[in-house]
C-alpha atoms as a PDB file:
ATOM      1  CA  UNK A   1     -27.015 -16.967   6.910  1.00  0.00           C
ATOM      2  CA  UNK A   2     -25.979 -14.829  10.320  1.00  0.00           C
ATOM      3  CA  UNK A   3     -23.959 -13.049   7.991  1.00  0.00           C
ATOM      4  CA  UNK A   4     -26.903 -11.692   5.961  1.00  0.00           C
ATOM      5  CA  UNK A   5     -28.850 -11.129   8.122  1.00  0.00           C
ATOM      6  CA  UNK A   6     -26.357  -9.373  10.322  1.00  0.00           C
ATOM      7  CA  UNK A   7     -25.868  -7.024   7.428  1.00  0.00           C
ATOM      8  CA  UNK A   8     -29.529  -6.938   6.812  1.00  0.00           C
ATOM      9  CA  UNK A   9     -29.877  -5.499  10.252  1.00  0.00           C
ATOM     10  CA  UNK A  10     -26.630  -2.859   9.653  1.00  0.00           C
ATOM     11  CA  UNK A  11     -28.085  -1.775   6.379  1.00  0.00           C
ATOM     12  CA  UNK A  12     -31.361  -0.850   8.433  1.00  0.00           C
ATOM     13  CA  UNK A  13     -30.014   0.774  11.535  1.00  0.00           C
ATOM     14  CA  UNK A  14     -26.709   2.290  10.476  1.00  0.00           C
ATOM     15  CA  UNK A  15     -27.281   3.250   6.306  1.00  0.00           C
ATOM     16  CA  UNK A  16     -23.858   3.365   4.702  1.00  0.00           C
ATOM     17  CA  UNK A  17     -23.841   5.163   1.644  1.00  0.00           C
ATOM     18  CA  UNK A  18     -20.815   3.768  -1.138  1.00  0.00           C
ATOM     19  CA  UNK A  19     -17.854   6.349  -0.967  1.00  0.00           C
ATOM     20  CA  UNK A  20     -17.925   6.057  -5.061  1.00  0.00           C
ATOM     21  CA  UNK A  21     -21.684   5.769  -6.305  1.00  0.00           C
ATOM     22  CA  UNK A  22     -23.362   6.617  -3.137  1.00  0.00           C
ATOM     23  CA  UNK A  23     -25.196   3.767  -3.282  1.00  0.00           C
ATOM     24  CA  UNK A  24     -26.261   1.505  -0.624  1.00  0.00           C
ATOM     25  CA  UNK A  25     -23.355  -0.475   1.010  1.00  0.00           C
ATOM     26  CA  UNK A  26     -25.207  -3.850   1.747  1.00  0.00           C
ATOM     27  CA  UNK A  27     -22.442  -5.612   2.460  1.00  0.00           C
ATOM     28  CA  UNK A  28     -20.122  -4.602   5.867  1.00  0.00           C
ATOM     29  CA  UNK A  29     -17.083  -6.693   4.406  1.00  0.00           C
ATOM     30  CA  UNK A  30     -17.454  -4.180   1.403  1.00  0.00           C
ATOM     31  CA  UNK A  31     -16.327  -1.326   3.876  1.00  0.00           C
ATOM     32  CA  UNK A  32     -17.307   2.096   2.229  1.00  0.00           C
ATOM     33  CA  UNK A  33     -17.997   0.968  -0.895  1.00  0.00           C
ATOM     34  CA  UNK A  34     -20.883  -1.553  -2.339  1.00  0.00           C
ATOM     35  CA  UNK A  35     -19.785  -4.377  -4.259  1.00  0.00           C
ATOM     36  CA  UNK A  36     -21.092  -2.913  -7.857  1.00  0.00           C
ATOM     37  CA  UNK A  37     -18.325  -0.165  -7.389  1.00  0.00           C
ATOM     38  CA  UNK A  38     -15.382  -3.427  -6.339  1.00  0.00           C
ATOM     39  CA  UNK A  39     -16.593  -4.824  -9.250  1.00  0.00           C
ATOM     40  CA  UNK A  40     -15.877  -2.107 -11.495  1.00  0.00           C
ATOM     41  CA  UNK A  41     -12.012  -1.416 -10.095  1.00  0.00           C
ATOM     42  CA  UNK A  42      -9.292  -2.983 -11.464  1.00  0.00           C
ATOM     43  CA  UNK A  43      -7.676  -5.670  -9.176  1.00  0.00           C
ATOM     44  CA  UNK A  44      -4.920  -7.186 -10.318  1.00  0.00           C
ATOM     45  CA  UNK A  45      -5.140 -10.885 -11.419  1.00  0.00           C
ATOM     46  CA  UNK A  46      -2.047 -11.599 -13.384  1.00  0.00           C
ATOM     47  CA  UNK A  47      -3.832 -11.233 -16.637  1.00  0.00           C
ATOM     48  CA  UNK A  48      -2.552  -8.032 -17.575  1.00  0.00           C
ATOM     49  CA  UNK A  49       0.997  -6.613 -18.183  1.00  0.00           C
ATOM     50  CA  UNK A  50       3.041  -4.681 -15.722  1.00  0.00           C
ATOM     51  CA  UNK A  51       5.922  -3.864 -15.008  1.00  0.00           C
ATOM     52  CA  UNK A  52       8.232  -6.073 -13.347  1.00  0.00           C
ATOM     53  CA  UNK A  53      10.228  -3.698 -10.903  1.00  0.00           C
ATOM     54  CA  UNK A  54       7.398  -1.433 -10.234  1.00  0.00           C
ATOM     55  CA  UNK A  55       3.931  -2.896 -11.424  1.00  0.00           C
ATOM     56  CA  UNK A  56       2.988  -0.047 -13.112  1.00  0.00           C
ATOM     57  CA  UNK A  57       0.298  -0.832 -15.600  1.00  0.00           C
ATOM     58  CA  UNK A  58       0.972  -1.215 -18.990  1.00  0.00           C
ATOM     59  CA  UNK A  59      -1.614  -2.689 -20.835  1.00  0.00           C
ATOM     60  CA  UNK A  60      -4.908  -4.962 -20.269  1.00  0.00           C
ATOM     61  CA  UNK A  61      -3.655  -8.175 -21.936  1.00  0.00           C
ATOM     62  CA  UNK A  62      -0.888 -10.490 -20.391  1.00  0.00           C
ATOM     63  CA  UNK A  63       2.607 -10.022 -21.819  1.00  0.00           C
ATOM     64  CA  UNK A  64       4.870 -13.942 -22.468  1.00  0.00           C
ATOM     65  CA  UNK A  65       7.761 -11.711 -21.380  1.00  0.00           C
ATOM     66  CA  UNK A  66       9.503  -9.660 -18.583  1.00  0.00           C
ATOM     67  CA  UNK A  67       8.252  -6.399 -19.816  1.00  0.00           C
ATOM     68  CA  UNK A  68       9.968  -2.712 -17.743  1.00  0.00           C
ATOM     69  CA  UNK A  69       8.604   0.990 -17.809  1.00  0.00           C
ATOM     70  CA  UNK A  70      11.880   2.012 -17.238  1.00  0.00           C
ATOM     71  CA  UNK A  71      10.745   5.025 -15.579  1.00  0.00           C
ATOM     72  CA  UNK A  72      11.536   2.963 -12.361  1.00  0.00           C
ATOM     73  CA  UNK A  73      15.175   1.961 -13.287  1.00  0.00           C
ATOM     74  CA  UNK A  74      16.876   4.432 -10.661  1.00  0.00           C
ATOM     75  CA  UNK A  75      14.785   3.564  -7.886  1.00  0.00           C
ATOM     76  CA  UNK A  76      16.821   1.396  -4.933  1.00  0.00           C
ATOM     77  CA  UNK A  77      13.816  -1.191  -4.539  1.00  0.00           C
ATOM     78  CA  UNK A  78      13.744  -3.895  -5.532  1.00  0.00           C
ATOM     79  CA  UNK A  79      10.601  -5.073  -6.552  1.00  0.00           C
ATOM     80  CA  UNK A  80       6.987  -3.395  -6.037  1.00  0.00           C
ATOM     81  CA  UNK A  81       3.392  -5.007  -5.995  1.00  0.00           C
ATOM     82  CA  UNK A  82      -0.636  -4.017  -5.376  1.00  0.00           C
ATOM     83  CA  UNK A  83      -3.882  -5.014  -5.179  1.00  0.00           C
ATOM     84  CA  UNK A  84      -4.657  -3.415  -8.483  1.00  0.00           C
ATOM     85  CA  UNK A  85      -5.078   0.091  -9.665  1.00  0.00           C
ATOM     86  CA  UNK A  86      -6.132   3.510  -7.321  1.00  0.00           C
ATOM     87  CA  UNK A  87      -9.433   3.958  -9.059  1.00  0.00           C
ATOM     88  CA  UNK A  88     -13.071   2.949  -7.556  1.00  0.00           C
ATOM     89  CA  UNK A  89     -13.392   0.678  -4.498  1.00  0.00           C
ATOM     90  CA  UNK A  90      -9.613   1.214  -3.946  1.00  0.00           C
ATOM     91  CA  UNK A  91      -9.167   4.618  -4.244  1.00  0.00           C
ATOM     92  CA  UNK A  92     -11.931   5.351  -1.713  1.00  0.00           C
ATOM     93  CA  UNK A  93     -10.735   2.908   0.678  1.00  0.00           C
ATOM     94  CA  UNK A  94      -7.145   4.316   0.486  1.00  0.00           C
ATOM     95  CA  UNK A  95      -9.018   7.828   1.590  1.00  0.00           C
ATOM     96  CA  UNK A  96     -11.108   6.094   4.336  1.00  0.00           C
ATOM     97  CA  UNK A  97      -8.285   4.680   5.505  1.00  0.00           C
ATOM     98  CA  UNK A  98      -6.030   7.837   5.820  1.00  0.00           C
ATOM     99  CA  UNK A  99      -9.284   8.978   8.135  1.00  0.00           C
ATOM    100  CA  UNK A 100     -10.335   5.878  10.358  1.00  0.00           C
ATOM    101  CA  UNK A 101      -7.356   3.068  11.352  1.00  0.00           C
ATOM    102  CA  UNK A 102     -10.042   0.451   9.499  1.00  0.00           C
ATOM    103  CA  UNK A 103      -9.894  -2.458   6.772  1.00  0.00           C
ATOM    104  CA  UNK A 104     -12.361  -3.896   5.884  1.00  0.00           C
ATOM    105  CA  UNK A 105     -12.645  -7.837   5.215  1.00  0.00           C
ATOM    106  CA  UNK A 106     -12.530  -7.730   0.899  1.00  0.00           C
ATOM    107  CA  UNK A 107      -9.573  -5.305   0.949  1.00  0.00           C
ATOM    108  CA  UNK A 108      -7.703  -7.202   3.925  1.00  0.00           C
ATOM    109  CA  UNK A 109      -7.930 -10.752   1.938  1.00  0.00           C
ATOM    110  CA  UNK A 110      -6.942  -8.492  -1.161  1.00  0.00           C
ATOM    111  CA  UNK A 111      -3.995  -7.460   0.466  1.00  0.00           C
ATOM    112  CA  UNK A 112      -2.840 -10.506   1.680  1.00  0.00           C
ATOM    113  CA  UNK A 113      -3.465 -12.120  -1.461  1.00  0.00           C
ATOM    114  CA  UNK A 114      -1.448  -9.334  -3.070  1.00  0.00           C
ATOM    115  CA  UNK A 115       1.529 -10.718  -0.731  1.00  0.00           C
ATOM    116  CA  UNK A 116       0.756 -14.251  -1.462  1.00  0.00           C
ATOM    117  CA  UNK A 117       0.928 -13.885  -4.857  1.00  0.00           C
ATOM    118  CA  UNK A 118       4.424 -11.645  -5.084  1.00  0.00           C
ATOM    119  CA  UNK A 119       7.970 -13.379  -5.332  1.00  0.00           C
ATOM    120  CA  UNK A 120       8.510 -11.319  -1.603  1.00  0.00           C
ATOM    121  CA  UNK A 121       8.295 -14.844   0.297  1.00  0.00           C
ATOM    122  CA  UNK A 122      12.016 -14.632   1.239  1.00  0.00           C
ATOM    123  CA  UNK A 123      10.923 -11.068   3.274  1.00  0.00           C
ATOM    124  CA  UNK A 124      12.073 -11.599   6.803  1.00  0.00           C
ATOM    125  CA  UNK A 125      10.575  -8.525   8.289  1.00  0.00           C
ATOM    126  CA  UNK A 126       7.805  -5.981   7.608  1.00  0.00           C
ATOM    127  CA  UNK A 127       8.430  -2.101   7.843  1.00  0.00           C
ATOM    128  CA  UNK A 128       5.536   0.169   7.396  1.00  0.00           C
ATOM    129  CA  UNK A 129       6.391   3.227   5.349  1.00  0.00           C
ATOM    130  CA  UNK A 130       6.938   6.047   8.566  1.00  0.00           C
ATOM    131  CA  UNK A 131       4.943   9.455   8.942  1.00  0.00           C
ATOM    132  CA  UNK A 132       6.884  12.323  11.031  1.00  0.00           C
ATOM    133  CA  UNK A 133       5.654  13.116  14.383  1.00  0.00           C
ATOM    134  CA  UNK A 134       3.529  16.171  12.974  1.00  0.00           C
ATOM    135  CA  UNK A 135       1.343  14.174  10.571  1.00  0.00           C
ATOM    136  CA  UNK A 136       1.191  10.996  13.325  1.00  0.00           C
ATOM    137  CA  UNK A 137      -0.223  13.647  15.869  1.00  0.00           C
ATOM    138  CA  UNK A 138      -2.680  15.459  13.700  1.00  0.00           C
ATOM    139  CA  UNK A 139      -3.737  11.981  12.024  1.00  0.00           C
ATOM    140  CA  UNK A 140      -3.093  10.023  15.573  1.00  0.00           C
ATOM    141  CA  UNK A 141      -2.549   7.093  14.099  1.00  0.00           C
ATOM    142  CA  UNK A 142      -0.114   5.755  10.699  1.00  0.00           C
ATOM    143  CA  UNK A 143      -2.332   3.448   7.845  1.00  0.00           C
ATOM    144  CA  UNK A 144       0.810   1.889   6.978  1.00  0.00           C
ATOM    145  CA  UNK A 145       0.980   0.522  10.313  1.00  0.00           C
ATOM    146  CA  UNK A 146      -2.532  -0.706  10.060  1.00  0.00           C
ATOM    147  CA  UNK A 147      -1.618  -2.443   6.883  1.00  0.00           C
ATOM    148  CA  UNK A 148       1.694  -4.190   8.194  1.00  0.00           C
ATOM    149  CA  UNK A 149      -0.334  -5.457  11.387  1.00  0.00           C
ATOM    150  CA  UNK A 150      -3.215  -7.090   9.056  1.00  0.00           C
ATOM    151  CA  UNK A 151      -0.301  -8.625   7.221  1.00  0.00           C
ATOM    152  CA  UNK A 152       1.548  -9.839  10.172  1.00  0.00           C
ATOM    153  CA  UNK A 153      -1.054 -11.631  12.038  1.00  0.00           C
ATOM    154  CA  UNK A 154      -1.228 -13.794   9.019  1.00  0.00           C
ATOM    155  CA  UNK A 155       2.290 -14.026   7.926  1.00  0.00           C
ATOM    156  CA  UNK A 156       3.784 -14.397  11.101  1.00  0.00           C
ATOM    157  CA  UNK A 157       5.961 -11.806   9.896  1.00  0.00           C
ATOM    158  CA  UNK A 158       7.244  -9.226  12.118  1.00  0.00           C
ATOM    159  CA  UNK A 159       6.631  -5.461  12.271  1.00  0.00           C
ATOM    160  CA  UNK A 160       9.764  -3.060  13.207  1.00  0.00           C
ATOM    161  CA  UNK A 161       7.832   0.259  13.706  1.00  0.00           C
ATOM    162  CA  UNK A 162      11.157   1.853  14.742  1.00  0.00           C
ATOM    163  CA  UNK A 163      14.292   1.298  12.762  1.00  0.00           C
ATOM    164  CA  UNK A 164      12.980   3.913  10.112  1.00  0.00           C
ATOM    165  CA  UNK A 165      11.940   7.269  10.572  1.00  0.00           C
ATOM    166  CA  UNK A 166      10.629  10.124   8.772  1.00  0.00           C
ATOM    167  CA  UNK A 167      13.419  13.043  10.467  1.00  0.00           C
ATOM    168  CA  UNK A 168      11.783  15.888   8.083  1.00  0.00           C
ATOM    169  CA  UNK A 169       7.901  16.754   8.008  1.00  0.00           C
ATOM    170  CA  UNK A 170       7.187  16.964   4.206  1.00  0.00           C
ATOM    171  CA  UNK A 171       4.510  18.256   2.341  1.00  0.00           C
ATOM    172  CA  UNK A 172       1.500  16.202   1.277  1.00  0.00           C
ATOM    173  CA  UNK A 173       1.919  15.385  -2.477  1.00  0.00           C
ATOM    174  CA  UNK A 174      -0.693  16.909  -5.000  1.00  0.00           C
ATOM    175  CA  UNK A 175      -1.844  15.164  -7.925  1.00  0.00           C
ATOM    176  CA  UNK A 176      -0.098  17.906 -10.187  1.00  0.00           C
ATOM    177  CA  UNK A 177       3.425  17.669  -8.786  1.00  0.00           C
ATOM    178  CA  UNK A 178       5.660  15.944 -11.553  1.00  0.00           C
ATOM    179  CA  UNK A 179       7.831  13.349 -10.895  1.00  0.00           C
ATOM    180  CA  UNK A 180      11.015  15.339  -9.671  1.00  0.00           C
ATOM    181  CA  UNK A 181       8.878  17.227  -7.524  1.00  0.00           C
ATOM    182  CA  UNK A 182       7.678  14.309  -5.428  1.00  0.00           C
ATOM    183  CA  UNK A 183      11.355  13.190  -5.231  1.00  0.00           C
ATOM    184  CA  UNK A 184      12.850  16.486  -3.971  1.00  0.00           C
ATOM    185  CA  UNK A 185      10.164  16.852  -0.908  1.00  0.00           C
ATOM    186  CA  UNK A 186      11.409  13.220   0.179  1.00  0.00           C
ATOM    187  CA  UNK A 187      14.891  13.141  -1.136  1.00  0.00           C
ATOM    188  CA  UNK A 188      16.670  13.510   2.528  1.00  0.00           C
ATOM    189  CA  UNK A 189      13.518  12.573   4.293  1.00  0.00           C
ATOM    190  CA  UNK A 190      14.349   9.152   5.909  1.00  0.00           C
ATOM    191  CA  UNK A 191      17.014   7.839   8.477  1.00  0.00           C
ATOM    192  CA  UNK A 192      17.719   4.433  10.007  1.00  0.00           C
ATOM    193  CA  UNK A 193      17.876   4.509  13.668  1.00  0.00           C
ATOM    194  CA  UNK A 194      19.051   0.822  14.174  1.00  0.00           C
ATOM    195  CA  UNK A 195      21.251  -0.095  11.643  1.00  0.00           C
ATOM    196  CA  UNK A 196      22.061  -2.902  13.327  1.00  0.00           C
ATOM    197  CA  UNK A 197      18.039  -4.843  13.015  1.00  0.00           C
ATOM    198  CA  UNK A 198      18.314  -3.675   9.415  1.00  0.00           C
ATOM    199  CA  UNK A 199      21.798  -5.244   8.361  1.00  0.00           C
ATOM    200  CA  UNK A 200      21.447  -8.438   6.262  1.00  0.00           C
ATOM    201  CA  UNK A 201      17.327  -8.592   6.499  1.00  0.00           C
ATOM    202  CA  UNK A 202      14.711  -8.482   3.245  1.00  0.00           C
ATOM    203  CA  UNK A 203      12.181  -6.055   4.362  1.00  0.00           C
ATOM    204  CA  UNK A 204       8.751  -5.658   3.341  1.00  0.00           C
ATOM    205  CA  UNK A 205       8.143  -2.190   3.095  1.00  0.00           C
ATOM    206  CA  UNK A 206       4.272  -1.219   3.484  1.00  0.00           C
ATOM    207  CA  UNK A 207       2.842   1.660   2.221  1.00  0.00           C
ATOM    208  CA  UNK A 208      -1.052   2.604   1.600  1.00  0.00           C
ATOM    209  CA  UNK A 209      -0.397   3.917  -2.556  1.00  0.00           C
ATOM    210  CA  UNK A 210       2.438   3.643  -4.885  1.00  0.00           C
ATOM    211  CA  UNK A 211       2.498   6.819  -7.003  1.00  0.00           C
ATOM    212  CA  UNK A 212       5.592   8.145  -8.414  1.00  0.00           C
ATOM    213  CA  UNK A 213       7.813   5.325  -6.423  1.00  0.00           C
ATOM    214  CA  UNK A 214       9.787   8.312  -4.752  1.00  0.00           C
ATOM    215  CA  UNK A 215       8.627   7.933  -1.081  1.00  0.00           C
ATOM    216  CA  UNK A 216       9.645   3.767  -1.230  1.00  0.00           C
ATOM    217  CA  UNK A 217      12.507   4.628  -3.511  1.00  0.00           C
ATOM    218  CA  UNK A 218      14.142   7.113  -0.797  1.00  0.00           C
ATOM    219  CA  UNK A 219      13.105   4.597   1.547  1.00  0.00           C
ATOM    220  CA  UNK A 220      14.942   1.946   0.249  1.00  0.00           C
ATOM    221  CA  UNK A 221      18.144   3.774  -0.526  1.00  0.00           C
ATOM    222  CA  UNK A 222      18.095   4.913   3.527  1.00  0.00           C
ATOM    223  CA  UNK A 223      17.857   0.818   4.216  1.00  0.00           C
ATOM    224  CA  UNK A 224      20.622  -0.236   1.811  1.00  0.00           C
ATOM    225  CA  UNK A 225      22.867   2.209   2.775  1.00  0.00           C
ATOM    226  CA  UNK A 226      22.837   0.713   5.998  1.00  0.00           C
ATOM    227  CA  UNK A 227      23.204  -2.548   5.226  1.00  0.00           C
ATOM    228  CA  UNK A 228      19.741  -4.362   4.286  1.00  0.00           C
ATOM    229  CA  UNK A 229      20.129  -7.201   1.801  1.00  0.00           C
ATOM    230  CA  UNK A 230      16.788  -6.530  -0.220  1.00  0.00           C
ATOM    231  CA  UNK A 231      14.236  -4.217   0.220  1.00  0.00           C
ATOM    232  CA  UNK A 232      10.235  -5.147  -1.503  1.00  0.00           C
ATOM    233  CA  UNK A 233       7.621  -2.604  -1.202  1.00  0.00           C
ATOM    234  CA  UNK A 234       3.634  -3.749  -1.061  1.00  0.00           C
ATOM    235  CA  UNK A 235       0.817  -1.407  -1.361  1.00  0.00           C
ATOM    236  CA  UNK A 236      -3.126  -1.527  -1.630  1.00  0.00           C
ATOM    237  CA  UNK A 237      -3.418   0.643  -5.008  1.00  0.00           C
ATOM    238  CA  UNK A 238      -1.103   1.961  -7.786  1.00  0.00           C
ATOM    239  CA  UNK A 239      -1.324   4.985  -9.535  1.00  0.00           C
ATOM    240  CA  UNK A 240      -2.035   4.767 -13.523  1.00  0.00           C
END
């Protein structure tokens, strides 16, 4: 009862209009976008079929095997998940988040969930997916970092902010850059800086969208070279 009429009150005095529809937000653990627009984006529930390296989406109806894209085979992760497909509620949460350091309470318990739910229970630390120092300044703050500490505080997981970095300032990726051209601007683009907190461990590696899979891929190569067992990756939305 608070609750509503908390966000009675917040509807009244601070309007929110829904990132997708524009809408009315009326609910504030909706975030940006009202609950018509959550509805209508495709979380995954284990229903459909993905793939099951990188979870990209093949089709809407549940598979009774292992099915693979195989356009994931070369990549040096080993095993990707999300909350469901960038479209909708996520995709304009992903872009409110790359603005404000915020998550609101539907995508949090998503997220989680998404963890919950994955065969990543053996991960033994979480590293968020690392911005250079250019983007961190003009941004001032990392939304894969904001991801890993929602999932920490209720894994009990913990974060290493530091053992991977981003040495080379990259481009941002466009929506028309093909496949190798996402993988050449992030090819060299990661080091390990303590190879020694990375030897042996299963790392969660956080990121805020899977698209092509090079950014995690290169990612993961940079941790298994020096020494990390097994390397997951766990995002809020996947590209179709």
């Amino acid at each position: 009862m608070l609750r509503k009429i908390y966000d009675s009150l917040l509807t009244l005095a601070y309007p929110q209009s829904c990132q997708v529809c524009q809408n009315s937000v009326e609910n504030s653990a909706d975030g940006v976008v009202c609950r018509k627009c959550w509805r209508k984006t495709r979380i995954f529930s284990g229903q459909e079929t993905l793939c099951a390296k990188c979870s990209a989406f093949l089709q809407e109806r549940s598979s009774k095997f292992q099915t693979f894209c195989h356009n994931c085979d070369a990549h040096f992760y080993d095993g990707a998940r999300a909350v469901g497909l960038y479209e909708n509620a996520l995709a304009a949460s992903v872009l409110y988040l790359k603005r404000k350091p915020f998550l609101a309470k539907v995508l949090k318990n998503l997220y989680i969930s998404a963890f919950e739910n994955s065969p990543f229970q053996d991960s033994t630390v979480i590293i968020p997916v690392p911005l250079s120092k250019k983007r961190y300044l003009e941004r001032g703050f990392n939304q894969a970092e904001v991801l890993a500490e929602a999932l920490s505080q209720r894994t009990k997981l913990k974060i290493d902010k530091e053992s991977l970095a981003r040495k080379i300032h990259t481009p941002l990726h466009r929506a028309a850059m093909d496949r190798r051209a996402r993988e050449l601007t992030v090819e060299n683009a990661f080091e390990v800086t303590r190879p020694k907190l990375v030897k042996g461990a299963t790392i969660l590696l956080i990121d805020d969208v899977f698209t092509s899979g090079a950014t995690t891929s290169f990612c993961a190569k940079a941790l298994k070279k020096k020494g990390a067992d097994k390397v997951y990756v766990l995002t809020i939305a996947r590209a179709l």
